[in-house]
C-alpha atoms as a PDB file:
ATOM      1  CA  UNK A   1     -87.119  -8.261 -76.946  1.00  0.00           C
ATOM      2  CA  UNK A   2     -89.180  -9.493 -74.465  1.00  0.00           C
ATOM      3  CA  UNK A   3     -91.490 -12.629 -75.276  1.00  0.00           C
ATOM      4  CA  UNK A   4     -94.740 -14.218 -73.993  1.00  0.00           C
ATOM      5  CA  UNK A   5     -95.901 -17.743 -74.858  1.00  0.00           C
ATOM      6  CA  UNK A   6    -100.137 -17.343 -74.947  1.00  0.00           C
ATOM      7  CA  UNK A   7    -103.710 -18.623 -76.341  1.00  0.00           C
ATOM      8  CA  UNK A   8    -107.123 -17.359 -76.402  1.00  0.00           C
ATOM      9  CA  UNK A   9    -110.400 -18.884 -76.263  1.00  0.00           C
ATOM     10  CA  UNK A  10    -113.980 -17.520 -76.619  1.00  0.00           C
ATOM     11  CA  UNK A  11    -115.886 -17.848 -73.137  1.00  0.00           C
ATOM     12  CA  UNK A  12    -119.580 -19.066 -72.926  1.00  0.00           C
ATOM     13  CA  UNK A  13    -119.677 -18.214 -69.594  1.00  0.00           C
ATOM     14  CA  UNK A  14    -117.487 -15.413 -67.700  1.00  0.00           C
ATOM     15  CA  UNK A  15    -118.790 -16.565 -64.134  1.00  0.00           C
ATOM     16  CA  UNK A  16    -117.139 -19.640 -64.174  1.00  0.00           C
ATOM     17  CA  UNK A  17    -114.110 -18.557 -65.707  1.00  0.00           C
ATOM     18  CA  UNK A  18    -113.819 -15.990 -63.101  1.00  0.00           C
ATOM     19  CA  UNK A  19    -114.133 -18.544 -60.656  1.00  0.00           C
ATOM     20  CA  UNK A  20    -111.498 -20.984 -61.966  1.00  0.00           C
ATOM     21  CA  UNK A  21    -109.385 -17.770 -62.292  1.00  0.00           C
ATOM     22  CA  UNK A  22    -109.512 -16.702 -58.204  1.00  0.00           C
ATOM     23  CA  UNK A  23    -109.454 -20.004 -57.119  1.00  0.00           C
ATOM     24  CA  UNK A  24    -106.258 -20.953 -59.775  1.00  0.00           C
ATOM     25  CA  UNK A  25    -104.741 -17.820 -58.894  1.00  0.00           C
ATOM     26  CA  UNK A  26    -105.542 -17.803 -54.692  1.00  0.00           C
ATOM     27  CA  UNK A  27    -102.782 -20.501 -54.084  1.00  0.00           C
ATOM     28  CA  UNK A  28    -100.089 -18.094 -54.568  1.00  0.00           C
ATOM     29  CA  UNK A  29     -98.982 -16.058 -52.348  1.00  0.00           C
ATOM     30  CA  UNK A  30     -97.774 -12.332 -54.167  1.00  0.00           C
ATOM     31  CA  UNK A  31    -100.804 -12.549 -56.345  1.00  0.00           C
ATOM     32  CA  UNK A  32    -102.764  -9.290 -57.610  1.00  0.00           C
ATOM     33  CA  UNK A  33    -106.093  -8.866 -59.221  1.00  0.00           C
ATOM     34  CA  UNK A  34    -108.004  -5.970 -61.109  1.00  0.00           C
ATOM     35  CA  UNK A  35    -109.694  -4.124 -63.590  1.00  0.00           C
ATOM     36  CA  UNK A  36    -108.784  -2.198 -66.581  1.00  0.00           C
ATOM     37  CA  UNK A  37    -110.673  -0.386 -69.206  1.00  0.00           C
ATOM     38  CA  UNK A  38    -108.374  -0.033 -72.508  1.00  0.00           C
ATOM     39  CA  UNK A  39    -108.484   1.184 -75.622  1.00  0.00           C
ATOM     40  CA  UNK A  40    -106.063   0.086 -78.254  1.00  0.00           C
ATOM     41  CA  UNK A  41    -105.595   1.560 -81.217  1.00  0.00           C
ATOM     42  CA  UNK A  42    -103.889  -0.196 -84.267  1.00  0.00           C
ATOM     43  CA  UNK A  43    -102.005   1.357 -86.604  1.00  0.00           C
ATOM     44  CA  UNK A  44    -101.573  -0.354 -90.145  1.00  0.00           C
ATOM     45  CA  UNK A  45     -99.280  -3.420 -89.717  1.00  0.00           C
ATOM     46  CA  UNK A  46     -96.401  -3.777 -91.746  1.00  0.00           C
ATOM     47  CA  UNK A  47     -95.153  -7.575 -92.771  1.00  0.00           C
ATOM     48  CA  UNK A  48     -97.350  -9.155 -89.883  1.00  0.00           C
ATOM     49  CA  UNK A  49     -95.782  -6.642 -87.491  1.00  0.00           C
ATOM     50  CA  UNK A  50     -98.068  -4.870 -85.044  1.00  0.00           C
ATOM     51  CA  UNK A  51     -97.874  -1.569 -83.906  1.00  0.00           C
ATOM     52  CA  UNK A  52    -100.389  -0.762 -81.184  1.00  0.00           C
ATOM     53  CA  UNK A  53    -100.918   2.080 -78.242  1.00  0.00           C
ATOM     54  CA  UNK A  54    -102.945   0.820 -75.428  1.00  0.00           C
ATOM     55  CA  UNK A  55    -104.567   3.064 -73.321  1.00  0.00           C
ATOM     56  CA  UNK A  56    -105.525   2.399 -69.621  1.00  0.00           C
ATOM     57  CA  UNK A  57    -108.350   4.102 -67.820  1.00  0.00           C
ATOM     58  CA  UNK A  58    -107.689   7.122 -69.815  1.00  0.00           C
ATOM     59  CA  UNK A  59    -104.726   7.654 -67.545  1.00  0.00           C
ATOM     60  CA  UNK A  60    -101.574   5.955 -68.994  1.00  0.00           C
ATOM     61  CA  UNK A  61    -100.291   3.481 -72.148  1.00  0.00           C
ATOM     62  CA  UNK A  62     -98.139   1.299 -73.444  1.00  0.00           C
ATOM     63  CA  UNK A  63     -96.657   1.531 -76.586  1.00  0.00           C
ATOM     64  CA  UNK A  64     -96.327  -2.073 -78.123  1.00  0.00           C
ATOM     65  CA  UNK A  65     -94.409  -3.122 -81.152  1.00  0.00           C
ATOM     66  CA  UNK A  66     -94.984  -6.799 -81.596  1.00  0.00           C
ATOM     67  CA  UNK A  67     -93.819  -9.789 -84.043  1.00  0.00           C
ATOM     68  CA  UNK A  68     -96.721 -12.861 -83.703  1.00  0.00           C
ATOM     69  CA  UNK A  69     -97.352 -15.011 -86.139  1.00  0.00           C
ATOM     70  CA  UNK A  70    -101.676 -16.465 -86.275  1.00  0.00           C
ATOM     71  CA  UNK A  71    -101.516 -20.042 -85.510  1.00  0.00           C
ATOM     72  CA  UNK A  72    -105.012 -21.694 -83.976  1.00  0.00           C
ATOM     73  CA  UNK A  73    -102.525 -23.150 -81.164  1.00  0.00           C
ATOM     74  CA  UNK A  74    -100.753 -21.755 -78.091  1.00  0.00           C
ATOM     75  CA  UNK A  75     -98.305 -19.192 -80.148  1.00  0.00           C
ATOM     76  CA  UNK A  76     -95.168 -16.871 -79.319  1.00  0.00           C
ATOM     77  CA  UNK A  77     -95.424 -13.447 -79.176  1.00  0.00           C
ATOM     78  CA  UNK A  78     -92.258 -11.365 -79.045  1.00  0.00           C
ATOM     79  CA  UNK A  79     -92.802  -7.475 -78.460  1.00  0.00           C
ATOM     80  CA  UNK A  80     -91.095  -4.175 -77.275  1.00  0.00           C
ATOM     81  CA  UNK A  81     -93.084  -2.454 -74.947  1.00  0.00           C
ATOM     82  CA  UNK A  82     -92.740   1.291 -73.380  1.00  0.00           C
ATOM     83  CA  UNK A  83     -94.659   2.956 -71.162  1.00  0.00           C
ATOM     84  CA  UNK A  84     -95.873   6.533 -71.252  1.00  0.00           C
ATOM     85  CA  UNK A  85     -97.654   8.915 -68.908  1.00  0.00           C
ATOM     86  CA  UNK A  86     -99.125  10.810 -71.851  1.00  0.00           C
ATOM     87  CA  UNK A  87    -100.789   8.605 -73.759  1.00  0.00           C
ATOM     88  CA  UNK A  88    -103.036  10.786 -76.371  1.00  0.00           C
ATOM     89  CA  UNK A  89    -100.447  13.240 -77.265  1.00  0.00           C
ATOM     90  CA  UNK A  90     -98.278   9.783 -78.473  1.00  0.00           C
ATOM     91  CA  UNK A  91    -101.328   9.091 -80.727  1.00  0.00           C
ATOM     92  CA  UNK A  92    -101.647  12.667 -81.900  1.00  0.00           C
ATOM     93  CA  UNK A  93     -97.522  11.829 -82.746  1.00  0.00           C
ATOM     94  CA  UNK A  94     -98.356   8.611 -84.130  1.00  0.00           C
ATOM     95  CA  UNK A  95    -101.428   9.374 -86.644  1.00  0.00           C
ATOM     96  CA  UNK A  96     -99.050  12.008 -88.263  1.00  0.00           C
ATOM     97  CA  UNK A  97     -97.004   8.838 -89.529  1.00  0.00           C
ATOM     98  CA  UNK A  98     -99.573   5.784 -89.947  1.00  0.00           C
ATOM     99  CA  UNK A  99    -102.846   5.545 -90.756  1.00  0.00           C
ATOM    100  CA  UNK A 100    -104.973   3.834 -87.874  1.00  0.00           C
ATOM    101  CA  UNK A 101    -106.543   0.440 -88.894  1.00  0.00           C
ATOM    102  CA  UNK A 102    -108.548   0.215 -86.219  1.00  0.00           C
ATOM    103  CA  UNK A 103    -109.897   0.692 -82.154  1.00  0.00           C
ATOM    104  CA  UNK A 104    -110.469  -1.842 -80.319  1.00  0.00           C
ATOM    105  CA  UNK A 105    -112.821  -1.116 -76.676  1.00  0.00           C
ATOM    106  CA  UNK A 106    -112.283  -3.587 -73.925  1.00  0.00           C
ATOM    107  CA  UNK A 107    -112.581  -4.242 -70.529  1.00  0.00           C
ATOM    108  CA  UNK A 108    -109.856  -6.556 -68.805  1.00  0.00           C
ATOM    109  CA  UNK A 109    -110.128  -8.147 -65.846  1.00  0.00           C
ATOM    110  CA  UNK A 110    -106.234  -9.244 -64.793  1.00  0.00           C
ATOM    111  CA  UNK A 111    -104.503 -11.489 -62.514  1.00  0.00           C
ATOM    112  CA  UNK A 112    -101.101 -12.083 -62.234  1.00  0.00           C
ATOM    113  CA  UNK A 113     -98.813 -14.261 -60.216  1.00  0.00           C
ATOM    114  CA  UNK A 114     -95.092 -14.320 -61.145  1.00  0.00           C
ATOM    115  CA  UNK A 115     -94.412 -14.394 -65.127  1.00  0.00           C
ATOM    116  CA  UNK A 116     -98.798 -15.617 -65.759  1.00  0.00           C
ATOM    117  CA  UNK A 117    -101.029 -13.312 -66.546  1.00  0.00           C
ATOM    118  CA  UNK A 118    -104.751 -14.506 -66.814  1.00  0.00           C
ATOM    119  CA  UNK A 119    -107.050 -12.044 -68.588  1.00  0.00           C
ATOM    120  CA  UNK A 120    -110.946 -12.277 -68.892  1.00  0.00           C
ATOM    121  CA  UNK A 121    -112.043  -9.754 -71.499  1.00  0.00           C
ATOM    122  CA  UNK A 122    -115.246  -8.061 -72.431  1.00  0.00           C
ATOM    123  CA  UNK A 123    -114.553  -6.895 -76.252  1.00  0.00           C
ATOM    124  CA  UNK A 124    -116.583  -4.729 -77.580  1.00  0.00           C
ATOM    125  CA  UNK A 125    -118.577  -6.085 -80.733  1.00  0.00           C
ATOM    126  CA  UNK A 126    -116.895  -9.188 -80.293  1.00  0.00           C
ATOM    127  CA  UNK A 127    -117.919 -11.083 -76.957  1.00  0.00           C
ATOM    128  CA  UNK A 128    -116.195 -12.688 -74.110  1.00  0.00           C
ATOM    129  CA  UNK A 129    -112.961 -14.258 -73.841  1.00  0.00           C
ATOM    130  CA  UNK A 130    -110.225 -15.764 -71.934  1.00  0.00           C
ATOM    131  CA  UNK A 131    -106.140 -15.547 -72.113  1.00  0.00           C
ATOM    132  CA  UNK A 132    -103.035 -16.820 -71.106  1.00  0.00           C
ATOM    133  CA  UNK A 133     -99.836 -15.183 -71.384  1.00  0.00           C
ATOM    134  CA  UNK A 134     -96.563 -16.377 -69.057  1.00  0.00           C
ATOM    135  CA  UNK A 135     -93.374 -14.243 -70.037  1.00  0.00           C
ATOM    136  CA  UNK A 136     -90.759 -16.640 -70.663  1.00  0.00           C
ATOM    137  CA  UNK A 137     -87.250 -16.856 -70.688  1.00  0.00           C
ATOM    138  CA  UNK A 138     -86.962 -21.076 -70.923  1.00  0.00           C
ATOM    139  CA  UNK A 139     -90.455 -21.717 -73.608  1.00  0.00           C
ATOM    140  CA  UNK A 140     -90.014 -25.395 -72.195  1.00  0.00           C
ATOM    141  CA  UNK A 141     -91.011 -24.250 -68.831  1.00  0.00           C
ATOM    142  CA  UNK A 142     -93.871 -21.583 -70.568  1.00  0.00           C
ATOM    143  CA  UNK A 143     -95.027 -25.145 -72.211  1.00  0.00           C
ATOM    144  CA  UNK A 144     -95.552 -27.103 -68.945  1.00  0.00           C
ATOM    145  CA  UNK A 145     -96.913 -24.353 -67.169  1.00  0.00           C
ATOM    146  CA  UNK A 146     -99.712 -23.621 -70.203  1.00  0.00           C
ATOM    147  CA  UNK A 147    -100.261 -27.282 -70.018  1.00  0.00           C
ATOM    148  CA  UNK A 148    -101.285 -27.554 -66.734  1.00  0.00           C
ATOM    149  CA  UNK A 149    -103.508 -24.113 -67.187  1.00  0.00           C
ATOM    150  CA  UNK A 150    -105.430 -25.177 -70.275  1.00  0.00           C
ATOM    151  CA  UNK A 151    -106.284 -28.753 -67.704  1.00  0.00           C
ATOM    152  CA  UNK A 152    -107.219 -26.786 -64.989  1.00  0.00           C
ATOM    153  CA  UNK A 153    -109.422 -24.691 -67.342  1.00  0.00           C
ATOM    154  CA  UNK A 154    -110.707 -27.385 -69.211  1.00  0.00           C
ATOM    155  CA  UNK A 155    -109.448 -26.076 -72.454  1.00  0.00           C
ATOM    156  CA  UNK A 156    -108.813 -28.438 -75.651  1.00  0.00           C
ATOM    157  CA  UNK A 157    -106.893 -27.421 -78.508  1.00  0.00           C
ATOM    158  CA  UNK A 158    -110.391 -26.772 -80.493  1.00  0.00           C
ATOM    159  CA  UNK A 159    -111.097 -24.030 -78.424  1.00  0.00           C
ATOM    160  CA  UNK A 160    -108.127 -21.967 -79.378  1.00  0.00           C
ATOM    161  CA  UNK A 161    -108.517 -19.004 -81.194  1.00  0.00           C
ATOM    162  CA  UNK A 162    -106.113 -17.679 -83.509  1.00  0.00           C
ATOM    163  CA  UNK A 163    -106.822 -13.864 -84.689  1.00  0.00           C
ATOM    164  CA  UNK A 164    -106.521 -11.024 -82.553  1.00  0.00           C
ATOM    165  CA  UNK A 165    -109.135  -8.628 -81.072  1.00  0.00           C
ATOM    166  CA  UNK A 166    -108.240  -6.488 -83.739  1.00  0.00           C
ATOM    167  CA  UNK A 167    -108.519  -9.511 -86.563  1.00  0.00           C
ATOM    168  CA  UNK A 168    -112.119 -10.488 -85.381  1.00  0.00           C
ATOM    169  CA  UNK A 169    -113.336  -7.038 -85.309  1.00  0.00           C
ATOM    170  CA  UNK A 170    -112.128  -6.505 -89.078  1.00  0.00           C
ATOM    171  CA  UNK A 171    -113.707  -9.870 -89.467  1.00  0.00           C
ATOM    172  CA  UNK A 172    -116.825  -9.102 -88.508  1.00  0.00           C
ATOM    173  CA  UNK A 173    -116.977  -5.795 -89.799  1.00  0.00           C
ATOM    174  CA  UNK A 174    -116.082  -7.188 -93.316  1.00  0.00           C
ATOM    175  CA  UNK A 175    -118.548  -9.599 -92.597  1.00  0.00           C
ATOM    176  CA  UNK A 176    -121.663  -7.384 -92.215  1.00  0.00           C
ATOM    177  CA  UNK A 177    -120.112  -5.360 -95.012  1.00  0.00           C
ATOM    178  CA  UNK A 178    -120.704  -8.443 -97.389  1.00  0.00           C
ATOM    179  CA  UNK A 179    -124.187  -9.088 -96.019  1.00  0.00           C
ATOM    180  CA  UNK A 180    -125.117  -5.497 -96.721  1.00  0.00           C
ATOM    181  CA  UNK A 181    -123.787  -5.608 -99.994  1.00  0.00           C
ATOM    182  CA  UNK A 182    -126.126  -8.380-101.026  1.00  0.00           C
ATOM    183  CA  UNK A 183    -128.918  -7.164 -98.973  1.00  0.00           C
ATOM    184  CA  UNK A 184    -128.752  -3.428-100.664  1.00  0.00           C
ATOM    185  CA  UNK A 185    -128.213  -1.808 -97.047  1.00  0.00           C
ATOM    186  CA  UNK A 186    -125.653   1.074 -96.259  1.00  0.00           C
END
């Protein structure tokens, strides 16, 4: 089981994220940047497991089976992951055994360098945010390096966000559902 140490926080402004992300990243020598559009669909989670398909550019996926509890700090997140060329046939597969909870719509911009990934994500219905996630195999070196990232990014532990994409969507949906109710809307 592979395992990532991450956080999230909300951006208020992507430009200067962006920035602080290509001049963080530009240091390093076998660096790569780019762009993704995915679509993730959830699948009903079972005990706090997650069971998502991710697909990329409407060309290939990623199966992800993941075990994360929601903690407002940095958290652990440890996952099985496989990849497949075929993408919405797996979902066709997949909806004949669990209901789907829910799609999220995003667009990802990456960079990586050795075990770090930095993401800057456009979510659909939800806004703009930023995240961290360094594969680990010694968490006390994950720690330091997260450390140094959230300085660098000016990050305090208030910023940290907790739920997933998929959590804030359901969130918000179940938000507006409330305010409808009262209000008499459909």
């Amino acid at each position: 089981m592979r395992k990532n140490y991450e956080l999230k926080v909300k951006l208020h402004n992507y430009d200067v994220a962006k920035w602080k992300a290509d001049s963080y990243i530009h240091r390093f020598k076998n660096k790569h940047h780019f762009l993704e559009v995915q679509k993730d669909i959830y699948y009903y989670k079972v005990d706090g497991k997650r069971l998502k398909l991710r697909i990329i550019n409407n060309e290939y996926g990623h199966l992800v089976y993941y075990d994360r509890k929601d903690s407002r700090n940095k958290r652990v997140s440890k996952y099985f992951l496989s990849d497949t060329k075929n993408p919405f046939e797996l979902d066709k597969i997949l909806r004949k055994f669990f209901k789907v909870q829910l799609v999220v719509n995003k667009t990802r911009e990456i960079y990586t360098v050795k075990n770090l990934r930095i993401h800057l994500d456009r979510i659909q219905a939800v806004g703009i945010f930023l995240e961290f996630e360094i594969i680990y195999k010694s968490l006390g070196e994950a720690k330091i390096l997260m450390k140094e990232l959230m300085k660098y990014f000016n990050i305090k532990r208030s910023d940290l966000i907790k739920d997933s994409y998929s959590d804030l969507i359901l969130k918000k949906k179940k938000q507006k559902n409330a305010i409808n109710s009262k209000t008499g809307r459909v």
